[in-house]
C-alpha atoms as a PDB file:
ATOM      1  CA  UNK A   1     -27.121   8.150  11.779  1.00  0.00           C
ATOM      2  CA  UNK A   2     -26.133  10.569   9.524  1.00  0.00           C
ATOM      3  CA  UNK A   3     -26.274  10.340   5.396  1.00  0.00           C
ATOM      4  CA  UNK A   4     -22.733   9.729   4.708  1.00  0.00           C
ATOM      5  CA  UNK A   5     -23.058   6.814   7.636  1.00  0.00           C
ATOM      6  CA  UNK A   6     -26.245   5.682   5.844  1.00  0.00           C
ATOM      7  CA  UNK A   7     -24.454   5.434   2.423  1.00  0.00           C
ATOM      8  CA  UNK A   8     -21.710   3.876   3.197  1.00  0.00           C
ATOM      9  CA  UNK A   9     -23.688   1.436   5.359  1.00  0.00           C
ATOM     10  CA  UNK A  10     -25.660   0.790   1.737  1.00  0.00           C
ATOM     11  CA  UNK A  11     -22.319   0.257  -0.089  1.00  0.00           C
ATOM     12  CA  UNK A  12     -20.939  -1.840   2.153  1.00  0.00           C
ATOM     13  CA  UNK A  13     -24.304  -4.072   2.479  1.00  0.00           C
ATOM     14  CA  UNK A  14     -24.737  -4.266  -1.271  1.00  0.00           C
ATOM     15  CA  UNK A  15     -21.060  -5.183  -1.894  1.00  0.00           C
ATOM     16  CA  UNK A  16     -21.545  -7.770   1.144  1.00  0.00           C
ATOM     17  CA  UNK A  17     -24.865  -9.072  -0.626  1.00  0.00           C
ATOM     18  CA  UNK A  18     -22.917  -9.296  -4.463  1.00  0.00           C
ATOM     19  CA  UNK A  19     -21.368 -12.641  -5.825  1.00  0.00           C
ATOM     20  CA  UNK A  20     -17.716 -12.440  -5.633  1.00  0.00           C
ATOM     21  CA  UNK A  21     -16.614 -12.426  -9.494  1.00  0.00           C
ATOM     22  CA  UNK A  22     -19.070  -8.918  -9.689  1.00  0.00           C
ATOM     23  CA  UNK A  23     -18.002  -7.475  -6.732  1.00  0.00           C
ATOM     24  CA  UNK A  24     -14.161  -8.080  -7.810  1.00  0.00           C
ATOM     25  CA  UNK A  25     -15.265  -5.705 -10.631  1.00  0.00           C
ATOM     26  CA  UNK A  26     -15.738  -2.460  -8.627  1.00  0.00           C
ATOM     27  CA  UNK A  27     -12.402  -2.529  -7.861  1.00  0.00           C
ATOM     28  CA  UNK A  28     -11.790  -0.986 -11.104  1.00  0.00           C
ATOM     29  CA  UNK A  29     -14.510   1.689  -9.455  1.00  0.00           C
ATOM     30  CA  UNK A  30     -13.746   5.271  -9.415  1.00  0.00           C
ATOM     31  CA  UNK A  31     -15.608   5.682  -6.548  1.00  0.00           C
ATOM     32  CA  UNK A  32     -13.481   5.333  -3.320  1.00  0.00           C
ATOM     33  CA  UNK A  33     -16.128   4.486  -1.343  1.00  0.00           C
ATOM     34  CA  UNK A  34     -16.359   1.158  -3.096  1.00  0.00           C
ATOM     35  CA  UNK A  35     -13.003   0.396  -3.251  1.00  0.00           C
ATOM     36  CA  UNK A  36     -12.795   0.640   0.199  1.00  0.00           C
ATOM     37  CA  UNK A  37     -15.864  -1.168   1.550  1.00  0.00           C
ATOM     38  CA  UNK A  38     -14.116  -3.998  -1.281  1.00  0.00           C
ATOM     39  CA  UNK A  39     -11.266  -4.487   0.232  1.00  0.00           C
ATOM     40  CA  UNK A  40     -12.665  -3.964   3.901  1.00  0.00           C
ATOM     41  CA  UNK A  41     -14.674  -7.068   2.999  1.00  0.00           C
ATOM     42  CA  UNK A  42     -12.608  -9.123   0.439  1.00  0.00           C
ATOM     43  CA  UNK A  43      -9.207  -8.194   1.888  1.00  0.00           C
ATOM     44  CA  UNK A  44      -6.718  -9.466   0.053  1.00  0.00           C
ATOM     45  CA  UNK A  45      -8.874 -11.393  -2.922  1.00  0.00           C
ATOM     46  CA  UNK A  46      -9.566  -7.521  -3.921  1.00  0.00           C
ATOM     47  CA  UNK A  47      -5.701  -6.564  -3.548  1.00  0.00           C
ATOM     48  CA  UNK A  48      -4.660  -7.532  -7.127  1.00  0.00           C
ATOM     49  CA  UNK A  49      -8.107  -5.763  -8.883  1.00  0.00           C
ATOM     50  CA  UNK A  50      -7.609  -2.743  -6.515  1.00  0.00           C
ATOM     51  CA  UNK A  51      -3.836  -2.136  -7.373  1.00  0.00           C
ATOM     52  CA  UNK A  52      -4.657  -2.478 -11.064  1.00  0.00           C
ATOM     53  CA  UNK A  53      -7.197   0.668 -11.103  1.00  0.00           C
ATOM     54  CA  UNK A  54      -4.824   3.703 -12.175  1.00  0.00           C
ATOM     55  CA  UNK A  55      -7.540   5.702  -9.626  1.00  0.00           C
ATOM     56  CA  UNK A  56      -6.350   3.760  -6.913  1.00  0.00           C
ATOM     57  CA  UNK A  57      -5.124   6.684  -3.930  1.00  0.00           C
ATOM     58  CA  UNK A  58      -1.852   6.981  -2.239  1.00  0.00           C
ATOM     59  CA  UNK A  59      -3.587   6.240   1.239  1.00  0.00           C
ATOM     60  CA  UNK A  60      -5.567   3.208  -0.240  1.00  0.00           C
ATOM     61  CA  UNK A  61      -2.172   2.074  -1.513  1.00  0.00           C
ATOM     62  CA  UNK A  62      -0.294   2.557   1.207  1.00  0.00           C
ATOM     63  CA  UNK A  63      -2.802   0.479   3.266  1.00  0.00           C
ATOM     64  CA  UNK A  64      -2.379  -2.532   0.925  1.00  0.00           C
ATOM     65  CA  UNK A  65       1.772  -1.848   1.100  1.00  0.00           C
ATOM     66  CA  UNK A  66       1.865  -1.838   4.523  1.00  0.00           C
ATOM     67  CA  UNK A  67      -0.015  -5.602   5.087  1.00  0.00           C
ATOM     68  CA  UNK A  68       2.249  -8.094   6.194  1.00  0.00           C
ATOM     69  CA  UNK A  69       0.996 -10.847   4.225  1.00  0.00           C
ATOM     70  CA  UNK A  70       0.693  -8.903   0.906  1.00  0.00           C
ATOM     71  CA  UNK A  71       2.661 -11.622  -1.966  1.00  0.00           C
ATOM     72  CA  UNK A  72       5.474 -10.951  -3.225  1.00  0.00           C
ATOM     73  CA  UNK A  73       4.174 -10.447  -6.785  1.00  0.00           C
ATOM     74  CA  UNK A  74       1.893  -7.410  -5.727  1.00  0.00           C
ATOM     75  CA  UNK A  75       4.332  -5.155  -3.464  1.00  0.00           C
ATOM     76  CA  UNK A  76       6.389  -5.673  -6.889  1.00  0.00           C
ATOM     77  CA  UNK A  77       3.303  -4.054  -8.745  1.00  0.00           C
ATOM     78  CA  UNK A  78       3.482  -1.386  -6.275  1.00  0.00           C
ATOM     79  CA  UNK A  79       7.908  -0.976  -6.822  1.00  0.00           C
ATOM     80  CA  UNK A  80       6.828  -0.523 -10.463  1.00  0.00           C
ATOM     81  CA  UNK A  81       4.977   2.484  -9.950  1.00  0.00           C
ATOM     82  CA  UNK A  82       7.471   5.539  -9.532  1.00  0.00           C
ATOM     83  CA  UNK A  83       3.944   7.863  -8.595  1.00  0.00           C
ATOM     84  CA  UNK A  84       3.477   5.703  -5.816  1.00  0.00           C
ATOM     85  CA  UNK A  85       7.097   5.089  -4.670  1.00  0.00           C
ATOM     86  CA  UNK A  86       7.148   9.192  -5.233  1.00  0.00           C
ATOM     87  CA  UNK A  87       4.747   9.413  -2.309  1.00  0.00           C
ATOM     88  CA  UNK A  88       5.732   9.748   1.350  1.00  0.00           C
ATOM     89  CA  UNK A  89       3.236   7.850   2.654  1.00  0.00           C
ATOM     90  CA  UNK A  90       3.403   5.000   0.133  1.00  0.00           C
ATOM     91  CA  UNK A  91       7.361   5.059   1.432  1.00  0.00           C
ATOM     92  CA  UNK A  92       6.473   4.578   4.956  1.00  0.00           C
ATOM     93  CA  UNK A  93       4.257   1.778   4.697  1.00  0.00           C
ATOM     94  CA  UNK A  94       6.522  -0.130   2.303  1.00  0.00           C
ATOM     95  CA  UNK A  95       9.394   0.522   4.453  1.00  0.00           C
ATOM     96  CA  UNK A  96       7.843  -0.690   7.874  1.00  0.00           C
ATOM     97  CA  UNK A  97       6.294  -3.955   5.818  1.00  0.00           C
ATOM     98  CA  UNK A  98       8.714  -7.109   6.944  1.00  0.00           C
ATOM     99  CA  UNK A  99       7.625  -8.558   3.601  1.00  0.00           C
ATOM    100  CA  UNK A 100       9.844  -6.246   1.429  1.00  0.00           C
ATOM    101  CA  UNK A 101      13.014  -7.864   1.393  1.00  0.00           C
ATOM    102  CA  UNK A 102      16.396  -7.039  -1.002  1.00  0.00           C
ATOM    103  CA  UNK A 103      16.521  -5.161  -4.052  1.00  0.00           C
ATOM    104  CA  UNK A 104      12.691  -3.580  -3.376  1.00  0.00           C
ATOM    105  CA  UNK A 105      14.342  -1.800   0.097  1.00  0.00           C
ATOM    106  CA  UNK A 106      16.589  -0.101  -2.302  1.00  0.00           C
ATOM    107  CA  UNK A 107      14.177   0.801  -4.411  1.00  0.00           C
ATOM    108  CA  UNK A 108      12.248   2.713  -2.068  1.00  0.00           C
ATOM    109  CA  UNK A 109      15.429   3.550  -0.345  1.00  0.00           C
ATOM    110  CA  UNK A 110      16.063   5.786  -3.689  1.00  0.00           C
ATOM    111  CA  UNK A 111      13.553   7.774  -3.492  1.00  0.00           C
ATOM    112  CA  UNK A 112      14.721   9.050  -0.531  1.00  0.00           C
ATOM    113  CA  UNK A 113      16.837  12.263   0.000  1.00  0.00           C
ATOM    114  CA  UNK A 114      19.721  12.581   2.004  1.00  0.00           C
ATOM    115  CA  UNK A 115      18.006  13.994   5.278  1.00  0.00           C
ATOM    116  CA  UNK A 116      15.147  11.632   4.815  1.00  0.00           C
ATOM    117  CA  UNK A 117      18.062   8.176   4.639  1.00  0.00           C
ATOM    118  CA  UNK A 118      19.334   9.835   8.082  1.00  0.00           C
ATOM    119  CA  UNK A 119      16.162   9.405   9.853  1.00  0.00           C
ATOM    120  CA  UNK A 120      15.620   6.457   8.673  1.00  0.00           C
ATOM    121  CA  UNK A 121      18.486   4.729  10.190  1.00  0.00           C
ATOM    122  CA  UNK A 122      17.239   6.053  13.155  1.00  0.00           C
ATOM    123  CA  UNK A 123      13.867   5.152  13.156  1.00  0.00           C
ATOM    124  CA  UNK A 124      13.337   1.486  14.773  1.00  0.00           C
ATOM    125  CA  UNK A 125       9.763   1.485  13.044  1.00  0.00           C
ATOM    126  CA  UNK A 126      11.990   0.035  10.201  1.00  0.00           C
ATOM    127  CA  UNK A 127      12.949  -3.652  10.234  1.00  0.00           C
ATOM    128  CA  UNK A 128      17.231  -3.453  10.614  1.00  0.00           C
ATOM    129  CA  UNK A 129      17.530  -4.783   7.094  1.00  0.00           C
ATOM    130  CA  UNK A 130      16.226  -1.569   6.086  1.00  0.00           C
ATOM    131  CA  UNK A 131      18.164   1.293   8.718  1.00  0.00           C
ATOM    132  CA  UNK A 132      21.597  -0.875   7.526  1.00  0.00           C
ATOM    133  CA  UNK A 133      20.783  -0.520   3.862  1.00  0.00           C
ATOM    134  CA  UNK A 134      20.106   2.941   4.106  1.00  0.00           C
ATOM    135  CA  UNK A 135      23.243   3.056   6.440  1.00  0.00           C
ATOM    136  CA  UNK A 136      25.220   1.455   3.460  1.00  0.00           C
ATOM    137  CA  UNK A 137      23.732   4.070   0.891  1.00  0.00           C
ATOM    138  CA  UNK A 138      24.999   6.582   2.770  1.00  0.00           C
ATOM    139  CA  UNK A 139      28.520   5.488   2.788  1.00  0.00           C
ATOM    140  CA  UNK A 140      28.518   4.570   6.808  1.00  0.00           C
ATOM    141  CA  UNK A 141      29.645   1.683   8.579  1.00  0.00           C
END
């Protein structure tokens, strides 16, 4: 095994072999590594902490946007947060999650440009509540 196999092996073994209140407090962790291995174990106990840490990375929260079981109440804390919503990837994920429903599929919807709405009526990857919204946004019928 290599070092950065052997280290992350560590982290994830010393997270494992924490109490859950301390290990709940790396996810305010700068260190990526830990958030990960935190969420790879805890799942979605560690969602909340994790999307609270302002060091939190587009890819780590597009993983959490994209879960089909993440509440209500925390793909809201991820609406809220125009840097995230500003990301592509973030976009994707939120928009191919059945969970977000209504007024947040227009909220990612409008950080979309013109081109980018086109495609995604076409793209079945979307649930149709999202293509027709994006449909109506662009004045179709």
């Amino acid at each position: 095994m290599s070092a950065p196999e052997d280290k992350g092996q560590n982290v994830m073994q010393r997270i494992r072999a924490m109490p859950l209140a301390e290990a709940m407090r790396l996810a305010r962790s700068t260190d990526q590594q830990e958030r990960v291995a935190l969420e790879r174990l805890h799942g979605k106990l560690a969602w909340e902490a994790l999307l609270r840490n302002p060091s939190l990375t587009a890819p780590e929260v597009a993983r959490i946007g994209g879960m089909g079981t993440l509440p209500a109440p925390l793909m809201d804390l991820i609406l809220a947060n125009p840097s995230w919503l500003s990301n592509e990837q973030v976009r994707r994920a939120l928009l191919a999650n059945p969970v977000l429903r209504g007024q947040g599929v227009t909220t990612v919807l409008r950080y979309l440009s013109k081109s980018e709405l086109e495609l995604c009526i076409k793209q079945t990857a979307y649930p149709y509540g999202v293509r027709m919204t994006a449909k109506r946004m662009l004045g179709q019928k």
